[in-house]
Protein backbone atom coordinates (compact mmCIF):
# COMPACT_ATOMS: atom_id res chain seq x y z
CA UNK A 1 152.31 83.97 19.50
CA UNK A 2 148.56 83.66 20.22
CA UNK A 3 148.92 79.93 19.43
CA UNK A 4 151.71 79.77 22.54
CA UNK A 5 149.54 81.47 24.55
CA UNK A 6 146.43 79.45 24.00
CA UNK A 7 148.24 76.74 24.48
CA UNK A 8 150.29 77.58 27.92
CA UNK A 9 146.47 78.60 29.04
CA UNK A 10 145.14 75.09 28.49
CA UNK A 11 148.06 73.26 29.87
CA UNK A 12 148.87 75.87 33.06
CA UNK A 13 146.76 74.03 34.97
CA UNK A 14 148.27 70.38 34.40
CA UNK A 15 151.56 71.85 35.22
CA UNK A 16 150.25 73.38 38.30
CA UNK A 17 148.35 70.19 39.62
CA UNK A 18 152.01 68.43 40.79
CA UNK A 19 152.50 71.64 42.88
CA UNK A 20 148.69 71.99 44.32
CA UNK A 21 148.72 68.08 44.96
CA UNK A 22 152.38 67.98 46.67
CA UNK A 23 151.04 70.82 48.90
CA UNK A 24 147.96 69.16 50.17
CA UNK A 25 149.96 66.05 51.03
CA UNK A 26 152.26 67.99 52.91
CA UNK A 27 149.20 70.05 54.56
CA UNK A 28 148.93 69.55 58.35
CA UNK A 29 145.51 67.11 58.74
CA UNK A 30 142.27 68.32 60.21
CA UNK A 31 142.33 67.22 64.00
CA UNK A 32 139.53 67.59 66.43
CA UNK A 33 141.63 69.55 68.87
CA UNK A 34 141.70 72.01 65.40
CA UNK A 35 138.49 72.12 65.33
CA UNK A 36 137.83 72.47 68.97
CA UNK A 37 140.57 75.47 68.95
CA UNK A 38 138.54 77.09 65.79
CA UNK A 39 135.54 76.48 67.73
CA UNK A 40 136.73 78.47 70.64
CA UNK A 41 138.40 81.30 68.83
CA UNK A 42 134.94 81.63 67.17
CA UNK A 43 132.91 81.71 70.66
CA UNK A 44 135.80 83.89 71.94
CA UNK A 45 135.15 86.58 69.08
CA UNK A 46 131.44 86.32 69.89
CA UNK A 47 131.72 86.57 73.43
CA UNK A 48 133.69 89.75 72.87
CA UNK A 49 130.85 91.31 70.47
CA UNK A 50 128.33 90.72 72.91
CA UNK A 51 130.26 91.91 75.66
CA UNK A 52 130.71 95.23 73.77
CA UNK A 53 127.40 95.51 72.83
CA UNK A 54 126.02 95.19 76.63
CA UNK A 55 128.30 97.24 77.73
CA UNK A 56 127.52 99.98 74.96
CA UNK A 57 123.77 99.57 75.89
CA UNK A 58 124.68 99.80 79.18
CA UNK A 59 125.90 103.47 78.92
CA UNK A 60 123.53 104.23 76.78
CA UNK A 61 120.99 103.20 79.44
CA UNK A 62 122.54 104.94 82.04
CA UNK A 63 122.63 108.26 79.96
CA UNK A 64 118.60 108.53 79.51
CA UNK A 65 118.69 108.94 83.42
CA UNK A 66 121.39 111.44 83.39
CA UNK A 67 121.63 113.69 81.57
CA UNK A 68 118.14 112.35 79.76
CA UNK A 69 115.44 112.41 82.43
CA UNK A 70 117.30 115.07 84.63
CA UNK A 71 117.19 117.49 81.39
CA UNK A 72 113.43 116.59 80.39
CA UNK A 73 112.00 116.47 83.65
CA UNK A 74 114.50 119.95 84.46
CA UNK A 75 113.17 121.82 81.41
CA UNK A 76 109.32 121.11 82.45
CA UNK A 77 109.29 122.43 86.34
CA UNK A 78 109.38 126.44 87.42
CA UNK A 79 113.16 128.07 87.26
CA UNK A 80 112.69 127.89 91.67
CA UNK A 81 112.68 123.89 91.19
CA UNK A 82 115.02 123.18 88.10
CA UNK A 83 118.16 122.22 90.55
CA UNK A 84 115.93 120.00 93.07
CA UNK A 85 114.39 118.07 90.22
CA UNK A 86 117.67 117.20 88.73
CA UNK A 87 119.32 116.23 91.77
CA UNK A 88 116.60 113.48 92.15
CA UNK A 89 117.69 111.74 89.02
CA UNK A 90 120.87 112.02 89.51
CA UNK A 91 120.64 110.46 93.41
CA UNK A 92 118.88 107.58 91.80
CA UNK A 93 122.13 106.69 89.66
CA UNK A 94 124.12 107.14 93.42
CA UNK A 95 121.80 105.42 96.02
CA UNK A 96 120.22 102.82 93.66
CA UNK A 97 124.02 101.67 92.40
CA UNK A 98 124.94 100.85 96.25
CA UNK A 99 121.39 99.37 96.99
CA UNK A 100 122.04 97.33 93.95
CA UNK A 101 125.48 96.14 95.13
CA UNK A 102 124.24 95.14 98.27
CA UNK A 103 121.47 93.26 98.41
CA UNK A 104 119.59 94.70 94.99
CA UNK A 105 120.70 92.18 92.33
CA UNK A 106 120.25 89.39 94.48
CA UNK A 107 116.62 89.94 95.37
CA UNK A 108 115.66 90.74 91.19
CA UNK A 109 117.79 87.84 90.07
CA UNK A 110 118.53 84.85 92.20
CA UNK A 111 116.47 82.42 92.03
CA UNK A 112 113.84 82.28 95.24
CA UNK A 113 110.63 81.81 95.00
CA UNK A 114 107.83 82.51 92.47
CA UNK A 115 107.63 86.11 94.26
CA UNK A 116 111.38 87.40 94.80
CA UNK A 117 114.99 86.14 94.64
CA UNK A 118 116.81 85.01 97.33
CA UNK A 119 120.44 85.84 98.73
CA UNK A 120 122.74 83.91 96.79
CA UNK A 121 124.69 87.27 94.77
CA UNK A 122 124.49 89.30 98.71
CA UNK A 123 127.17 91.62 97.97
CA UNK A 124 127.78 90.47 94.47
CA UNK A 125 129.33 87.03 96.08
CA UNK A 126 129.50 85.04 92.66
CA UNK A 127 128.91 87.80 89.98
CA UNK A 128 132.36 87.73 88.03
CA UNK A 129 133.60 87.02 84.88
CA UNK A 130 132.03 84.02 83.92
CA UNK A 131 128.49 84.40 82.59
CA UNK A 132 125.52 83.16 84.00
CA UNK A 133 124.02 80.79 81.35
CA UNK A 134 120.35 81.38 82.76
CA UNK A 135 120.32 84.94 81.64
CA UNK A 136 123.03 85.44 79.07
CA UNK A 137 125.50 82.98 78.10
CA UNK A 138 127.77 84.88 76.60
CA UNK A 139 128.38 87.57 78.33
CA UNK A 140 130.16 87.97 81.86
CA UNK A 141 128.00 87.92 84.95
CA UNK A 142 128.86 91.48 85.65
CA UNK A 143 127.97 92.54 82.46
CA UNK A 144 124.47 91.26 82.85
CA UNK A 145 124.53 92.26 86.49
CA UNK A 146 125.63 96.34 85.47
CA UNK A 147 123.47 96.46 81.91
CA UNK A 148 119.74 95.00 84.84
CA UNK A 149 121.50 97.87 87.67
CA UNK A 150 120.55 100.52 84.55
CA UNK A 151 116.97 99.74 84.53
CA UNK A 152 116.89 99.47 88.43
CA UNK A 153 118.18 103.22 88.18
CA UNK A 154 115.79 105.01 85.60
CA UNK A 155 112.30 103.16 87.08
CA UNK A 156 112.50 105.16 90.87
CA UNK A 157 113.55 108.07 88.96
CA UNK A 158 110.60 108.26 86.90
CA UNK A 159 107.86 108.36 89.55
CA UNK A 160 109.78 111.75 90.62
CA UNK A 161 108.05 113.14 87.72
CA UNK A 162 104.75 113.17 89.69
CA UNK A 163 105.67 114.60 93.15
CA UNK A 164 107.71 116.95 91.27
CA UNK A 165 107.94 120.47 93.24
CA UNK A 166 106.49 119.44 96.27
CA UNK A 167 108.27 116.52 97.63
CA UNK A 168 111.05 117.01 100.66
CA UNK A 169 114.83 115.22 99.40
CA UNK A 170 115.03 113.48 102.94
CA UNK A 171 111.68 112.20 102.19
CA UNK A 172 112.48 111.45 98.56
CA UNK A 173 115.65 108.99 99.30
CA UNK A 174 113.91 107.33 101.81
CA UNK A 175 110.13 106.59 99.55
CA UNK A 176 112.89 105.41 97.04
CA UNK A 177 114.92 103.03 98.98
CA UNK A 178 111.66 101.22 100.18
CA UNK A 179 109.87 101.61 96.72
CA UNK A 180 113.35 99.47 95.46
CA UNK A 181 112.91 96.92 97.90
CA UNK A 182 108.67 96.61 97.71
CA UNK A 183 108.06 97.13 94.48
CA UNK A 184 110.73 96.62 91.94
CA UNK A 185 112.48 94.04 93.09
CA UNK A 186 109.80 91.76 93.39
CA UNK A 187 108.35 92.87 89.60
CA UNK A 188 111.83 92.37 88.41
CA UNK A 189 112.07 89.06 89.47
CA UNK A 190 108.71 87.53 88.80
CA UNK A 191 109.06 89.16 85.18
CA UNK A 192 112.72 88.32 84.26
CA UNK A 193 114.02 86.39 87.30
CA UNK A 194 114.79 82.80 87.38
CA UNK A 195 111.46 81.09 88.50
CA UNK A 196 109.63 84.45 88.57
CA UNK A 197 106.03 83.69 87.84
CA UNK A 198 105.41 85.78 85.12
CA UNK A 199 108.89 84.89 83.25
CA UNK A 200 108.20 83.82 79.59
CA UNK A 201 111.97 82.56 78.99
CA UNK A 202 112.23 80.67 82.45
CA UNK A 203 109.11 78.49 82.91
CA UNK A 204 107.17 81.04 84.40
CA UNK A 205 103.38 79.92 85.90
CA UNK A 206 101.66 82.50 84.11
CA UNK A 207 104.07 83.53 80.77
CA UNK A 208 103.70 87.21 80.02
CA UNK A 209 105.90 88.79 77.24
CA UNK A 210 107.95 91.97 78.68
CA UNK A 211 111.08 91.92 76.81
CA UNK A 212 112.64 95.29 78.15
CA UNK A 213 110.38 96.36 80.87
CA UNK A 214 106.77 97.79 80.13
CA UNK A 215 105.44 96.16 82.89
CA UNK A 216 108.39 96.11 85.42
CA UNK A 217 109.68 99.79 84.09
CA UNK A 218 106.60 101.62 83.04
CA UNK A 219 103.52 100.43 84.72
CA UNK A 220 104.74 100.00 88.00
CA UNK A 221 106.78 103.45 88.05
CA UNK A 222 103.25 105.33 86.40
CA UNK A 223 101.11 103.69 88.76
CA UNK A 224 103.26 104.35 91.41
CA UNK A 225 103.70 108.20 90.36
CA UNK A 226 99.58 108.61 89.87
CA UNK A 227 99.32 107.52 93.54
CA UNK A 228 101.97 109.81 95.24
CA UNK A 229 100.12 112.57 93.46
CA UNK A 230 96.87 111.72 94.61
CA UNK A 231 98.45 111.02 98.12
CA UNK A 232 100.54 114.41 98.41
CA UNK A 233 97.41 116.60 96.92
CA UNK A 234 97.81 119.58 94.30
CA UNK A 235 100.76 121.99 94.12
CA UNK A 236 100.10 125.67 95.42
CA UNK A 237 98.19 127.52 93.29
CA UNK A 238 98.12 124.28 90.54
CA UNK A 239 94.96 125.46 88.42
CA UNK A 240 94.67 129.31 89.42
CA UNK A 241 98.26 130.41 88.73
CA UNK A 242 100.27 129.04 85.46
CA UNK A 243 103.02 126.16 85.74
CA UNK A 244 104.20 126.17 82.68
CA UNK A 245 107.64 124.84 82.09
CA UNK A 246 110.33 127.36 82.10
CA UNK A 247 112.97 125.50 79.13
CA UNK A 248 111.58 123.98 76.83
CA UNK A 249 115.05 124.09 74.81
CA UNK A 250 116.23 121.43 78.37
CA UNK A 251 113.17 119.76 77.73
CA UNK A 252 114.11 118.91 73.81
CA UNK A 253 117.41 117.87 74.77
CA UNK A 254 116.43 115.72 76.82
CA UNK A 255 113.95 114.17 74.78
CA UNK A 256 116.35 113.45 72.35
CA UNK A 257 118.56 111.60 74.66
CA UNK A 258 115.99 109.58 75.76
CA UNK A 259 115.22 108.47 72.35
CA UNK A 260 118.53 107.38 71.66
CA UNK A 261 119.18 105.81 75.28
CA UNK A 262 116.38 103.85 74.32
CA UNK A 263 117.90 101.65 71.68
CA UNK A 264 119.89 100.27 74.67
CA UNK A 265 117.33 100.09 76.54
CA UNK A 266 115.24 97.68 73.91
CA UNK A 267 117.87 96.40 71.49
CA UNK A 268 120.19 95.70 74.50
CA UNK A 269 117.36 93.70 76.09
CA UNK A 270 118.65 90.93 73.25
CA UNK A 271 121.83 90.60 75.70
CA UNK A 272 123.76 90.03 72.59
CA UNK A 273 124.91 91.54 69.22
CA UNK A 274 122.54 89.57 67.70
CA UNK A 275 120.00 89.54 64.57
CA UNK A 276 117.05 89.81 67.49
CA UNK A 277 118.78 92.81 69.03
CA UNK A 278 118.36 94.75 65.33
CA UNK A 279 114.80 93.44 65.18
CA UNK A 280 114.30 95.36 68.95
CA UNK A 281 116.07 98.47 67.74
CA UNK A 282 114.09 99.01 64.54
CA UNK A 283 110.59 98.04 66.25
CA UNK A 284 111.53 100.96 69.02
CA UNK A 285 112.44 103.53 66.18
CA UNK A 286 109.36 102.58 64.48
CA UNK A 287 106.93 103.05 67.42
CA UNK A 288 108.50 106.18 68.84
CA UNK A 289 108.07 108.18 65.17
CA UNK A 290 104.64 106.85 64.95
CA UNK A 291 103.75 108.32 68.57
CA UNK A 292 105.17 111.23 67.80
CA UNK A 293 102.88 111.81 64.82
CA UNK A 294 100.03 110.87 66.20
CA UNK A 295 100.14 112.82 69.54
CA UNK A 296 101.06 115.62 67.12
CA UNK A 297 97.59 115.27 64.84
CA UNK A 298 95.60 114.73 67.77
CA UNK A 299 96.57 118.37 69.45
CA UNK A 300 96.65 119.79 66.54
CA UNK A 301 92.83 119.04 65.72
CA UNK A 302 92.35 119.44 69.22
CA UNK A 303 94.19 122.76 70.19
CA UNK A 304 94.84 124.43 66.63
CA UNK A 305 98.56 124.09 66.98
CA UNK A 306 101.01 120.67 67.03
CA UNK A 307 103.48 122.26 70.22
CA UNK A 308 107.04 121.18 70.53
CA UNK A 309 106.06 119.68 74.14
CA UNK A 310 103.52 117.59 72.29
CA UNK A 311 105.62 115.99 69.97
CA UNK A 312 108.67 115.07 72.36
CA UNK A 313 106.27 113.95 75.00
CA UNK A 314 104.31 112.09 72.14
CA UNK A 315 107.72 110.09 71.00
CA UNK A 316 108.31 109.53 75.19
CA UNK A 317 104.70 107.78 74.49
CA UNK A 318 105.68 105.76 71.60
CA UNK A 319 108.98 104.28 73.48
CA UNK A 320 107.31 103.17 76.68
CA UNK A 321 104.28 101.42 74.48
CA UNK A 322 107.27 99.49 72.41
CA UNK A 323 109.02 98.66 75.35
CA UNK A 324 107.44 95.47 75.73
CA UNK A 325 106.88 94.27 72.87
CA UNK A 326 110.12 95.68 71.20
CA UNK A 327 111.77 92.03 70.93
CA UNK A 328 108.31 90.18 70.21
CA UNK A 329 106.75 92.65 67.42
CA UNK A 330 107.32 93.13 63.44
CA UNK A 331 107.84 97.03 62.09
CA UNK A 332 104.39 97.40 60.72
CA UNK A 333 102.97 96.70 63.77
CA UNK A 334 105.83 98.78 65.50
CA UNK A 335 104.11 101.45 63.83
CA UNK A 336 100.61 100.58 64.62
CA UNK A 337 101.71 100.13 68.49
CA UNK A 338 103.27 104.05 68.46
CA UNK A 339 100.28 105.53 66.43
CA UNK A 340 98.27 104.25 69.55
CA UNK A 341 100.49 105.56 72.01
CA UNK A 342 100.50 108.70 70.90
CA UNK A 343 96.52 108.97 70.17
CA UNK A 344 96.53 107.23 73.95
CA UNK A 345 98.33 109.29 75.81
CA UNK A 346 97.39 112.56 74.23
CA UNK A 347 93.91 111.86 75.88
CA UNK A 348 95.37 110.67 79.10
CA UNK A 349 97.16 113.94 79.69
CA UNK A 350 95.72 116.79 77.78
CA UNK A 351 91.90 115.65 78.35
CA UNK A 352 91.47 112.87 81.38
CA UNK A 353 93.89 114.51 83.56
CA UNK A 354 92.00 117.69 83.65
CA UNK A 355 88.67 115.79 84.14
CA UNK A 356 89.64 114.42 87.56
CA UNK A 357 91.84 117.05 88.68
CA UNK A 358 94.57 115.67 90.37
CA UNK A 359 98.14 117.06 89.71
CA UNK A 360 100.36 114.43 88.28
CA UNK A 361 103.04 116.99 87.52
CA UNK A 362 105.18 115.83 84.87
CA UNK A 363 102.88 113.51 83.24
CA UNK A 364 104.71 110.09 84.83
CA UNK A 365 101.26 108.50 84.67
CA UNK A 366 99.69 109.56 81.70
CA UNK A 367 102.96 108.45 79.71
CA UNK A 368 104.25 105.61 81.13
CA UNK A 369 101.61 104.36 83.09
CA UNK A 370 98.88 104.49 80.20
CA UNK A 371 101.37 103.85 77.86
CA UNK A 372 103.04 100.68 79.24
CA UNK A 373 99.61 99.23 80.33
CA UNK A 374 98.68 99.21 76.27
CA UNK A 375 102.06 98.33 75.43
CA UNK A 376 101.92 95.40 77.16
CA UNK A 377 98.34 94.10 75.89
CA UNK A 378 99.63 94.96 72.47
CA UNK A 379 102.08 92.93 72.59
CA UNK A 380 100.54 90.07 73.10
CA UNK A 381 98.00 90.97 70.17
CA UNK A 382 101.25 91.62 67.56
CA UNK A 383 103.99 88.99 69.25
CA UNK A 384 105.51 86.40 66.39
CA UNK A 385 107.36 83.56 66.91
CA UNK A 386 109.01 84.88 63.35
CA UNK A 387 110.81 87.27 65.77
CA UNK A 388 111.48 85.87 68.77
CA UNK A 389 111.57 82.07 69.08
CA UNK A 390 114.22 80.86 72.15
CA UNK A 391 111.87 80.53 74.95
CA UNK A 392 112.62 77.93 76.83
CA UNK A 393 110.76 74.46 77.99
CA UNK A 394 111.31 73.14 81.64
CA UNK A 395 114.29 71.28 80.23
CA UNK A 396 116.28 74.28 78.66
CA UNK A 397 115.66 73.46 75.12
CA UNK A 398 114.88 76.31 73.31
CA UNK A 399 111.23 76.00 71.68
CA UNK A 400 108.65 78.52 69.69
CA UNK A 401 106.62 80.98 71.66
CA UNK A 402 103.25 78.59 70.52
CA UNK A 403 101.27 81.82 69.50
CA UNK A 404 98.33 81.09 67.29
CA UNK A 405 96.50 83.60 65.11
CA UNK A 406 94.63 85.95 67.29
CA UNK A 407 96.98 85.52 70.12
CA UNK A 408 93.92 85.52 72.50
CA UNK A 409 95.72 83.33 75.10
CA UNK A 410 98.65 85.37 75.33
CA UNK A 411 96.72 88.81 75.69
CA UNK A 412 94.61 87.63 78.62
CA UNK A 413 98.38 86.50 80.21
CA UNK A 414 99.67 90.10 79.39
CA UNK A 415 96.50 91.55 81.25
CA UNK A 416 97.28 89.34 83.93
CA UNK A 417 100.61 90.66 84.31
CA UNK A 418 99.81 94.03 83.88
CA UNK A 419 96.92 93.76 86.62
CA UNK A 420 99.70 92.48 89.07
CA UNK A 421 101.62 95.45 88.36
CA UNK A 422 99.02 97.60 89.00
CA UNK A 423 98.12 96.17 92.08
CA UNK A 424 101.78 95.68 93.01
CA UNK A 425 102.51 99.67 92.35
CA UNK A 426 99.42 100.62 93.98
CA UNK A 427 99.38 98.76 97.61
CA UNK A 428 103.18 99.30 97.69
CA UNK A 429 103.49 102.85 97.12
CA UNK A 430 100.45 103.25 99.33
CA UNK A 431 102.19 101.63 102.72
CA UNK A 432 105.29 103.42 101.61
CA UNK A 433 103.81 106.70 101.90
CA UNK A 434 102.11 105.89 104.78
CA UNK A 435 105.52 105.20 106.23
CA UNK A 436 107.67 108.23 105.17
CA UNK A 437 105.06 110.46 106.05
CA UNK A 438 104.50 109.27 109.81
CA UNK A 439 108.12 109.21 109.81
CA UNK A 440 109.17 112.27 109.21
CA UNK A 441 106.84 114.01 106.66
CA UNK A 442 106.38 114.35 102.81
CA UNK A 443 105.67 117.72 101.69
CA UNK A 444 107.41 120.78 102.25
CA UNK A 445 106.34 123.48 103.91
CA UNK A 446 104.02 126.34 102.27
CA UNK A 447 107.32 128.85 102.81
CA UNK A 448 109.74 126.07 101.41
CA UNK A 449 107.37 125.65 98.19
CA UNK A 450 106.89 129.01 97.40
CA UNK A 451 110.63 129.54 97.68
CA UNK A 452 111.43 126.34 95.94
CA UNK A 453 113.20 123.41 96.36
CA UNK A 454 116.17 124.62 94.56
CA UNK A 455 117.08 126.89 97.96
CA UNK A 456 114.53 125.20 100.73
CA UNK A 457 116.22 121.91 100.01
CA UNK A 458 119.93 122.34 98.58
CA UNK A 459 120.67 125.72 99.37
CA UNK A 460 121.31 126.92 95.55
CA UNK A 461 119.50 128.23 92.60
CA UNK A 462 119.82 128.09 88.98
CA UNK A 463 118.81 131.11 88.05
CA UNK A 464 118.86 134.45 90.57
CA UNK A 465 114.99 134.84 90.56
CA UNK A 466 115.33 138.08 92.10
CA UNK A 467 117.12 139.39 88.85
């Protein structure tokens, strides 16, 4: 029997050739429409990752404004100003998304000048379902449109952080609305906008490396906050009465939401499901544990106690420092970018803010501001082409990013950038001021602020303070 076996093993496969042979004649032949079709079906099934990815990124984008900001910023104010600071994160997502629609897009993304876009998406004329191969190729036009609209949302928002308490809502849409148009727009588009000076992907004149918005996001929004709060002077009673925040639990929650938002916010800054976009996500992980730690150790030795406000406003630190860099930067240095965030910031809030005095009341400055200014210079110490490598030449062909060891070049082109940014933030949100407050006034009254915005401006409370 084992002989019969042995010997149906060895010949099984001289029987079976006839069979294998008559099926591979009668086998349909390889045709270049076949491989055109498989070709397709594969771009298809890429196109639809992508698309799911952005959109995913999207959300989660839209989520670190609301609830995220509204519940970190919420948690930090007095119980008489918990409603009114909300509400002015949650306007953003309203009057920014119809700003946006209009006339927003077009100004960040067509393709103008060296300074802004022009009017070629007015009203969205031309963003549909095909994508825009300048930006993202394989996603829709909307998609790309809708996952930028996110970023447009949470910047304004931000710089609320600083006027915090103390700022009128009539006065607060309308500093917005021109802050959009002054400001961000024209960042936006020299930074990631077709022929934008400062784009690194697009031929820009002076190449600076922002891959998800440390100099559009951060910088201008912290700049911008540190001036409204020198502008509007101190809160009543800021230094002889105590302002501490009243939720701290809010505060945590919303710290936590941030952190994950953020992985949209960086890895989605790939605009694709993509090798580059895992790269982004760890890199942001990475910098916003290290922060954490480090602004931790720092108050510790410095105060005698590591505080749960420390530590979620140290990993806040750590994301904004990544932010640029996220899609540029290995994990080790990831880590060494966070660390300095959080050592960075630390000082910036709980030591230099107290030396000058002026009220910057939810730390918009000392966090993003200080930390998207080093954020961006670090990146241009730590950037790799071994991450990132599909910048483009003036003919579209994808090339290396030409770094060198030392990067020297590259750092004086991210101080550039962030110097125009800062200068940028700071005349803007100067003349804008100047505007809304001939107009029709900043602050509130003395009555209105010691009753707090909550009732002076909406007419509601969170809490019944008389309780």
């Amino acid at each position: 029997m084992k002989t019969l076996l042995k010997a149906l093993s060895t010949a099984s496969p001289l029987l079976l050739a006839p069979c294998v042979l008559a099926q591979a004649q009668t086998a349909a032949p390889v045709t270049p429409e076949k491989i055109a079709a498989l070709e397709a079906a594969v771009q298809a099934a890429q196109s639809a990752g992508d698309n799911a990815w952005m959109l995913t990124s999207s959300a989660l984008v839209l989520m670190m404004t609301a609830p995220g900001l509204a519940l970190f910023y919420g948690g930090l104010v007095r119980k008489k100003n918990i409603l009114g600071t909300m509400m002015q994160s949650f306007m953003m997502m309203a009057l920014v998304t119809v700003l946006w629609a209009i006339f927003g897009y077009s100004l960040a993304f067509g393709e103008g000048s060296a300074f802004m876009g022009d009017l070629r998406y007015l009203f969205l004329a031309g963003v549909g379902a095909a994508p825009n191969s300048d930006y993202a190729a394989t996603i829709p036009h909307q998609t790309f449109m809708v996952f930028q609209l996110m970023f447009a949302i949470i910047t304004p928002a931000l710089i609320t952080g600083a006027f915090a308490e103390r700022m009128k809502f009539s006065a607060m849409l309308a500093f917005m609305t021109l802050w959009l148009i002054l400001v961000y727009l024209p960042m936006a588009h020299m930074v990631w906008g077709k022929g934008g000076m400062l784009n690194a992907f697009l031929g820009g004149s002076v190449p600076c490396f922002d891959f998800a918005g440390g100099t559009v996001v951060h910088i201008t929004s912290g700049v911008s906050a540190l001036v409204c709060a020198l502008y509007m002077g101190k809160r009543k009673g800021y230094g002889s009465e105590p302002m501490k925040p009243h939720s701290l639990v809010l505060s945590f929650i919303g710290a936590a939401l941030l952190w994950v938002g953020w992985f949209g916010f960086n890895a989605g800054s790939a605009l694709g499901a993509s090798s580059l976009a895992t790269s982004a996500f760890v890199a942001t992980h990475f910098g916003a544990a290290a922060a954490a730690i480090g602004w931790l150790v720092a108050e510790w030795m410095h105060n005698g106690k590591p505080s749960v406000l420390g530590g979620i406003s140290g990993a806040v630190a750590g994301l904004v420092a990544i932010t640029p860099g996220s899609g540029f930067v290995k994990p080790m240095p990831a880590l060494l970018i966070g660390l300095a965030a959080g050592l960075v910031c630390y000082f910036m809030v709980a030591i230099l803010k107290g030396k000058l005095g002026y009220d910057d009341s939810l730390d918009a400055f000392g966090v993003h501001g200080a930390g998207g200014t080093l954020g961006a210079i670090l990146t241009g110490v730590f950037a790799t082409n071994e991450v990132n490598n599909a910048l483009k030449d003036s003919a579209g062909n994808a090339q290396a990013l030409g770094l060198v060891d030392g990067n020297g070049g590259q750092v004086i082109n991210q101080i550039i950038g962030s110097a125009i940014a800062w200068g940028l933030a700071i005349v803007g949100t100067l003349i804008i001021l100047k505007i809304c407050d001939m107009a029709f006034g900043l602050r509130v009254t003395s009555e209105e602020e010691i009753t707090g915005l909550d009732l002076s401006m909406h007419g509601e409370e969170a809490y019944n303070l008389e309780s």
